[in-house]
N, C-alpha and C. Protein backbone atom coordinates (compact mmCIF):
# COMPACT_ATOMS: atom_id res chain seq x y z
N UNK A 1 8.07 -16.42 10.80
CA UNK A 1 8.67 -15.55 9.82
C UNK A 1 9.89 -14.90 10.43
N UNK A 2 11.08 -15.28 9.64
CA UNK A 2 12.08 -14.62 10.44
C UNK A 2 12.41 -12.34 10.19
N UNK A 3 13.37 -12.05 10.75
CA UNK A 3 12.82 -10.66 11.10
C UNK A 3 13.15 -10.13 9.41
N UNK A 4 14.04 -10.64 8.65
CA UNK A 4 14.29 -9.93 7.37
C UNK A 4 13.05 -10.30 6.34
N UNK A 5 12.11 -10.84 6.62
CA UNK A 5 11.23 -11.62 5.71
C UNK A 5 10.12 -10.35 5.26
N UNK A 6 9.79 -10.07 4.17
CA UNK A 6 8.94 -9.10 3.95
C UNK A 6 7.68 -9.59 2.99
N UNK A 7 6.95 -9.66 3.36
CA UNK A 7 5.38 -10.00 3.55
C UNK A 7 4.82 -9.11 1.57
N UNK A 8 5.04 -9.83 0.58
CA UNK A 8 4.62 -8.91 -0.82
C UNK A 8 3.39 -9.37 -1.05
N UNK A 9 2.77 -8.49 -1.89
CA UNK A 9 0.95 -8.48 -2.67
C UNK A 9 1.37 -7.47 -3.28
N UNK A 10 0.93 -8.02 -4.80
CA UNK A 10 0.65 -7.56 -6.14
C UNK A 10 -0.64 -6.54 -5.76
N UNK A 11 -1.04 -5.64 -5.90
CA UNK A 11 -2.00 -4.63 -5.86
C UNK A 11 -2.87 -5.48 -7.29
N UNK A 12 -4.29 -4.99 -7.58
CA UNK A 12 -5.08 -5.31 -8.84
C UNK A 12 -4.86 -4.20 -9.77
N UNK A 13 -5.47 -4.43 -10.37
CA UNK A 13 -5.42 -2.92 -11.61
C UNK A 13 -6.30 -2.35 -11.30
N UNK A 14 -7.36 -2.76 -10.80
CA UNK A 14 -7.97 -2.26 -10.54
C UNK A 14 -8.23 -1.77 -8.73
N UNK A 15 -7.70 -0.64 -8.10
CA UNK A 15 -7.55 -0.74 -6.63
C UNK A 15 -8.44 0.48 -6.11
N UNK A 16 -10.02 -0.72 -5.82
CA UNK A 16 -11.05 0.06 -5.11
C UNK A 16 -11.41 -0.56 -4.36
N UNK A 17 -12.55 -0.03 -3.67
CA UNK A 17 -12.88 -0.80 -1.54
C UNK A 17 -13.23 -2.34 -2.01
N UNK A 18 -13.66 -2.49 -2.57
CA UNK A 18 -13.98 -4.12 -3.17
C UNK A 18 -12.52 -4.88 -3.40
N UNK A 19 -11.73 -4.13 -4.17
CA UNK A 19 -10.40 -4.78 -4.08
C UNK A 19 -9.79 -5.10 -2.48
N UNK A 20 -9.76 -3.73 -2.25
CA UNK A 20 -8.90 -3.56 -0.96
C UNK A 20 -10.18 -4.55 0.02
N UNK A 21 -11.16 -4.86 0.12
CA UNK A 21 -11.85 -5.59 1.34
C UNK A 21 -11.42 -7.08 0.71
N UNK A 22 -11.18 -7.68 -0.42
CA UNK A 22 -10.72 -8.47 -0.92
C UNK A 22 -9.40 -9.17 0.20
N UNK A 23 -8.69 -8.10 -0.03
CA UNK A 23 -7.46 -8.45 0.49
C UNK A 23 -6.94 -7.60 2.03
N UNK A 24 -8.07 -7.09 2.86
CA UNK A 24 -8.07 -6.91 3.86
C UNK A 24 -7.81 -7.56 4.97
N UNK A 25 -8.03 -9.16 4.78
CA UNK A 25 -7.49 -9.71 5.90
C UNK A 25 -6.02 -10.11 5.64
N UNK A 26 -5.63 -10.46 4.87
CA UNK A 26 -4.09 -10.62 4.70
C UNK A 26 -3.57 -9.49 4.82
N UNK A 27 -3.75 -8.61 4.34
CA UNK A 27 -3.10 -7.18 4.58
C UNK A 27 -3.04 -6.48 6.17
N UNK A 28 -3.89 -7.11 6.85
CA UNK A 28 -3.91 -6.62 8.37
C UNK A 28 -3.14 -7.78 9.44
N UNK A 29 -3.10 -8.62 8.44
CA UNK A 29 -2.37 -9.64 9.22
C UNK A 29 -1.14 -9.56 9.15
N UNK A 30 -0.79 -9.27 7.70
CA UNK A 30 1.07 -9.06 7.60
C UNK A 30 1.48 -7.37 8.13
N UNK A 31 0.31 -6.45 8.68
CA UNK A 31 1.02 -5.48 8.82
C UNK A 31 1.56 -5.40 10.63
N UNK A 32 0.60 -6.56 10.83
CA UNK A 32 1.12 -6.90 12.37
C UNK A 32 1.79 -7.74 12.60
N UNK A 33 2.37 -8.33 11.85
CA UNK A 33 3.36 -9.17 12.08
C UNK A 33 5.10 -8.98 10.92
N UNK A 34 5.13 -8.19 10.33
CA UNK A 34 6.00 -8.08 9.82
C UNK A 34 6.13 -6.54 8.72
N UNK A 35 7.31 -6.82 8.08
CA UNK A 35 7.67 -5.65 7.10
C UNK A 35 6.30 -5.94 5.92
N UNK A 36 5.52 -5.51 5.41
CA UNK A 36 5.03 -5.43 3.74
C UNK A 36 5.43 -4.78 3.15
N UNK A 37 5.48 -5.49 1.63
CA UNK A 37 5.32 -4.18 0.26
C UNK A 37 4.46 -4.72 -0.59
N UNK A 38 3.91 -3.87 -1.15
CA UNK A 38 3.00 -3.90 -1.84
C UNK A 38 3.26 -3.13 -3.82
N UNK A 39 3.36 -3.88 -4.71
CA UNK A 39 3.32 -3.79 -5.98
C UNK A 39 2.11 -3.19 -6.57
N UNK A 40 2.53 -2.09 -7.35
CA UNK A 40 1.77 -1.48 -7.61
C UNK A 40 1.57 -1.59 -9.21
N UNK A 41 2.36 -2.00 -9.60
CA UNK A 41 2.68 -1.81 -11.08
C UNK A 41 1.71 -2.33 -12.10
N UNK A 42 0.95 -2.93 -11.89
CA UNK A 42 -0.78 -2.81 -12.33
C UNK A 42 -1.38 -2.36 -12.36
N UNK A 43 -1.59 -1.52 -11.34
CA UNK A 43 -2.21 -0.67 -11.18
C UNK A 43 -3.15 0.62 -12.50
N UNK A 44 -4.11 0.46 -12.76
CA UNK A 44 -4.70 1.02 -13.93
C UNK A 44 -5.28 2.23 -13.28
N UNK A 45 -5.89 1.86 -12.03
CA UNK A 45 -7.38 2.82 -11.52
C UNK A 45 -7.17 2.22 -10.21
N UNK A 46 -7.26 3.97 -9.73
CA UNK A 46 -7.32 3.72 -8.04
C UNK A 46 -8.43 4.24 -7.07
N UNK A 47 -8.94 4.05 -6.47
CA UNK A 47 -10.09 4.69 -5.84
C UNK A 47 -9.99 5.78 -4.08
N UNK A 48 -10.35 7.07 -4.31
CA UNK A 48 -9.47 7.66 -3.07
C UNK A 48 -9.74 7.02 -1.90
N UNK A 49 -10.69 6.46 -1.71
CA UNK A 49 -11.04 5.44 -0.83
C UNK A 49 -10.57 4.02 -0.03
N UNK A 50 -9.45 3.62 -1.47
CA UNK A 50 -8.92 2.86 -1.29
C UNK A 50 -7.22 3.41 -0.69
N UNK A 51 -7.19 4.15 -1.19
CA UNK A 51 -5.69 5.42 -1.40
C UNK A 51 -5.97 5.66 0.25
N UNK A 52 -7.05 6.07 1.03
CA UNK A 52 -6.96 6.24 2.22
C UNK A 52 -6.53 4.68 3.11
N UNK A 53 -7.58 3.86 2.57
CA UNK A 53 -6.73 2.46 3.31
C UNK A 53 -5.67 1.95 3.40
N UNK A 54 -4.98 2.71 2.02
CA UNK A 54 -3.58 2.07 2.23
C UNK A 54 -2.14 3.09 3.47
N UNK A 55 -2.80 4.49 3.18
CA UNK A 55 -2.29 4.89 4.30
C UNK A 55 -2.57 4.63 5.79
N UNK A 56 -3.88 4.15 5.85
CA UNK A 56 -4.34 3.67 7.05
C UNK A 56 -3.41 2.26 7.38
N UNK A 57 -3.63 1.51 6.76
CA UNK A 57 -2.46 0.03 6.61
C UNK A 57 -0.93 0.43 6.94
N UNK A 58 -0.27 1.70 6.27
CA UNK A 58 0.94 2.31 6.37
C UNK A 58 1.29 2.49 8.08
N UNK A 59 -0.06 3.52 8.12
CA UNK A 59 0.37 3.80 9.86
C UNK A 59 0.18 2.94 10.94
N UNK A 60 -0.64 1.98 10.32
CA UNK A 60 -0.92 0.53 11.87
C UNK A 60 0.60 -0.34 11.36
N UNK A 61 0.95 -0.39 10.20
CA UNK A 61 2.54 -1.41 10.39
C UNK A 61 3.23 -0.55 10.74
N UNK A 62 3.46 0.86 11.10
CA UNK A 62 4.60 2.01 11.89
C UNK A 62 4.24 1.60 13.38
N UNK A 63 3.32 1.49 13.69
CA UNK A 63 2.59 1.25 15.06
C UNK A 63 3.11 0.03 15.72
N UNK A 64 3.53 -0.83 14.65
CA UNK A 64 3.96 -2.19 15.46
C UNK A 64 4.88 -2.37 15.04
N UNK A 65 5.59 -0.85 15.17
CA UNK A 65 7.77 -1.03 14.11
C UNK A 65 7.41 -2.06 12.96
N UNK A 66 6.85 -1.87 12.13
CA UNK A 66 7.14 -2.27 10.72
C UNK A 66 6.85 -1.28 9.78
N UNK A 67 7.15 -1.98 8.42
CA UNK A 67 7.31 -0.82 7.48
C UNK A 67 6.23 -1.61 6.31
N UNK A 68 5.53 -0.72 5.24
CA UNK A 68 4.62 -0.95 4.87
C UNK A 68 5.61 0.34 3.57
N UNK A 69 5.61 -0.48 2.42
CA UNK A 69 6.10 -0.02 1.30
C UNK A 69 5.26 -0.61 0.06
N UNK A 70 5.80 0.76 -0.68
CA UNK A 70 4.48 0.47 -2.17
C UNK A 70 5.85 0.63 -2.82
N UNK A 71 5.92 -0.54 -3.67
CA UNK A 71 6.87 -0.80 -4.91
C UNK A 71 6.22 -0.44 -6.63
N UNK A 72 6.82 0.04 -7.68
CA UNK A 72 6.90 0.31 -8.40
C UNK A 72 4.99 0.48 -8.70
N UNK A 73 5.18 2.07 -8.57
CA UNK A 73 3.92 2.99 -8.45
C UNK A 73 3.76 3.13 -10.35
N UNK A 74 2.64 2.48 -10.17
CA UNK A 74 2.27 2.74 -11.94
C UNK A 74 2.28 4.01 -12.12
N UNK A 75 1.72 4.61 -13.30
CA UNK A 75 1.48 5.95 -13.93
C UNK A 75 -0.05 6.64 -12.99
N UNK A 76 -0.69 5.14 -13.36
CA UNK A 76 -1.95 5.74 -13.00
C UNK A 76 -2.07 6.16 -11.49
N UNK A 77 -1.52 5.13 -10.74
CA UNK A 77 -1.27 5.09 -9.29
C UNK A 77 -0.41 6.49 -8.94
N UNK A 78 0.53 7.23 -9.66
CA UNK A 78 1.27 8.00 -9.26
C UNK A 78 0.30 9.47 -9.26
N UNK A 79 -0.12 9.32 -10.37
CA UNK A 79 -1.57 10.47 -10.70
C UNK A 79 -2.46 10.36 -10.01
N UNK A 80 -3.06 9.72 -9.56
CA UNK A 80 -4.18 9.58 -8.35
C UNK A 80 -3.87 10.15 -6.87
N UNK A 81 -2.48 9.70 -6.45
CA UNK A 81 -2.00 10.03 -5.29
C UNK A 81 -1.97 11.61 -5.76
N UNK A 82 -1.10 12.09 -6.38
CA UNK A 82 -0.95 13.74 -6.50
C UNK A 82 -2.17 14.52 -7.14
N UNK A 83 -2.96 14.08 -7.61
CA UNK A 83 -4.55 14.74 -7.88
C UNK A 83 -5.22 14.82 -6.75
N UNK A 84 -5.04 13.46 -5.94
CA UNK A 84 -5.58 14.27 -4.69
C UNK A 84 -4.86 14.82 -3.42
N UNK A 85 -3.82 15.46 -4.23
CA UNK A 85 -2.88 15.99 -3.06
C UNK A 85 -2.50 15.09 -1.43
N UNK A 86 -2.18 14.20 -1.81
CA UNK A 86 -1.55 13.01 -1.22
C UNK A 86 -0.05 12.92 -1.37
N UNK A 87 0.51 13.59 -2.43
CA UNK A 87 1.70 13.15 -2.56
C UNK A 87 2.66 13.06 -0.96
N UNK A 88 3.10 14.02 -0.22
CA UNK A 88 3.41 14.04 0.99
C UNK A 88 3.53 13.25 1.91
N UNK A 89 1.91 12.55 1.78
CA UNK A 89 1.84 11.09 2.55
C UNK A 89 2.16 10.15 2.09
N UNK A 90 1.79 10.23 0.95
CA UNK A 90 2.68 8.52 0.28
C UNK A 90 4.18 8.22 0.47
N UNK A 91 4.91 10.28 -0.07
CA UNK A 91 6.11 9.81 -0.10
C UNK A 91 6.63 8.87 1.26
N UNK A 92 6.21 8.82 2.08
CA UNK A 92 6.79 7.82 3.71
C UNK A 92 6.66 6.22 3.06
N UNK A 93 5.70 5.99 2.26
CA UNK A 93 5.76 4.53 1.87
C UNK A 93 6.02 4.49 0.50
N UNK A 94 6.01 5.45 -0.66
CA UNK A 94 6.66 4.86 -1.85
C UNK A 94 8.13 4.71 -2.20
N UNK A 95 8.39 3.08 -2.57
CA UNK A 95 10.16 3.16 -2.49
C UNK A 95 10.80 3.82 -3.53
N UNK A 96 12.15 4.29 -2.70
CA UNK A 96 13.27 5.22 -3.65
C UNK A 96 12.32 6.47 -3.54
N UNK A 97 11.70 7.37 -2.33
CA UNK A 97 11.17 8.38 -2.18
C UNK A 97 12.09 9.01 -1.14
């Protein structure tokens, strides 16, 4: 993968630990080896559980100089993060923040 190449996944609409263990090994694989983003725009229902993995995912691709970005944050996705007073942390990975 050359260095501009950025590693994308569509999020589900549905994004809970079953989703996110779904797609846990690809997601740990591209965060060590390159830039990700991640699409959110499906996003219906999010689970805080899952909302913690993805910041967890955020800070292991900072860890190995990459960047780990959430692209176009649904409604629902945007409400979940700030209900549970998350906004702060996301803003580092949601784009145009």
């Amino acid at each position: 993968m050359g260095a501009q190449d950025i590693q994308k996944f569509d999020l589900p609409s549905v994004v809970d630990v079953d989703a996110m263990d779904a797609m846990r090994d690809s997601l740990v694989s591209a965060i060590e080896t390159g830039n990700t983003r991640l699409d959110a725009a499906q996003v219906s229902r999010v689970a805080t559980n899952a909302l913690l993995m993805l910041v967890s995912a955020g800070q292991g691709a900072k860890s190995n100089d990459f960047t780990l970005s959430i692209a176009n944050p649904s409604e629902a996705f945007e409400e979940a993060v700030e209900r549970l007073g998350m906004g702060n942390i996301f803003a580092e990975f949601i784009e145009g923040n």
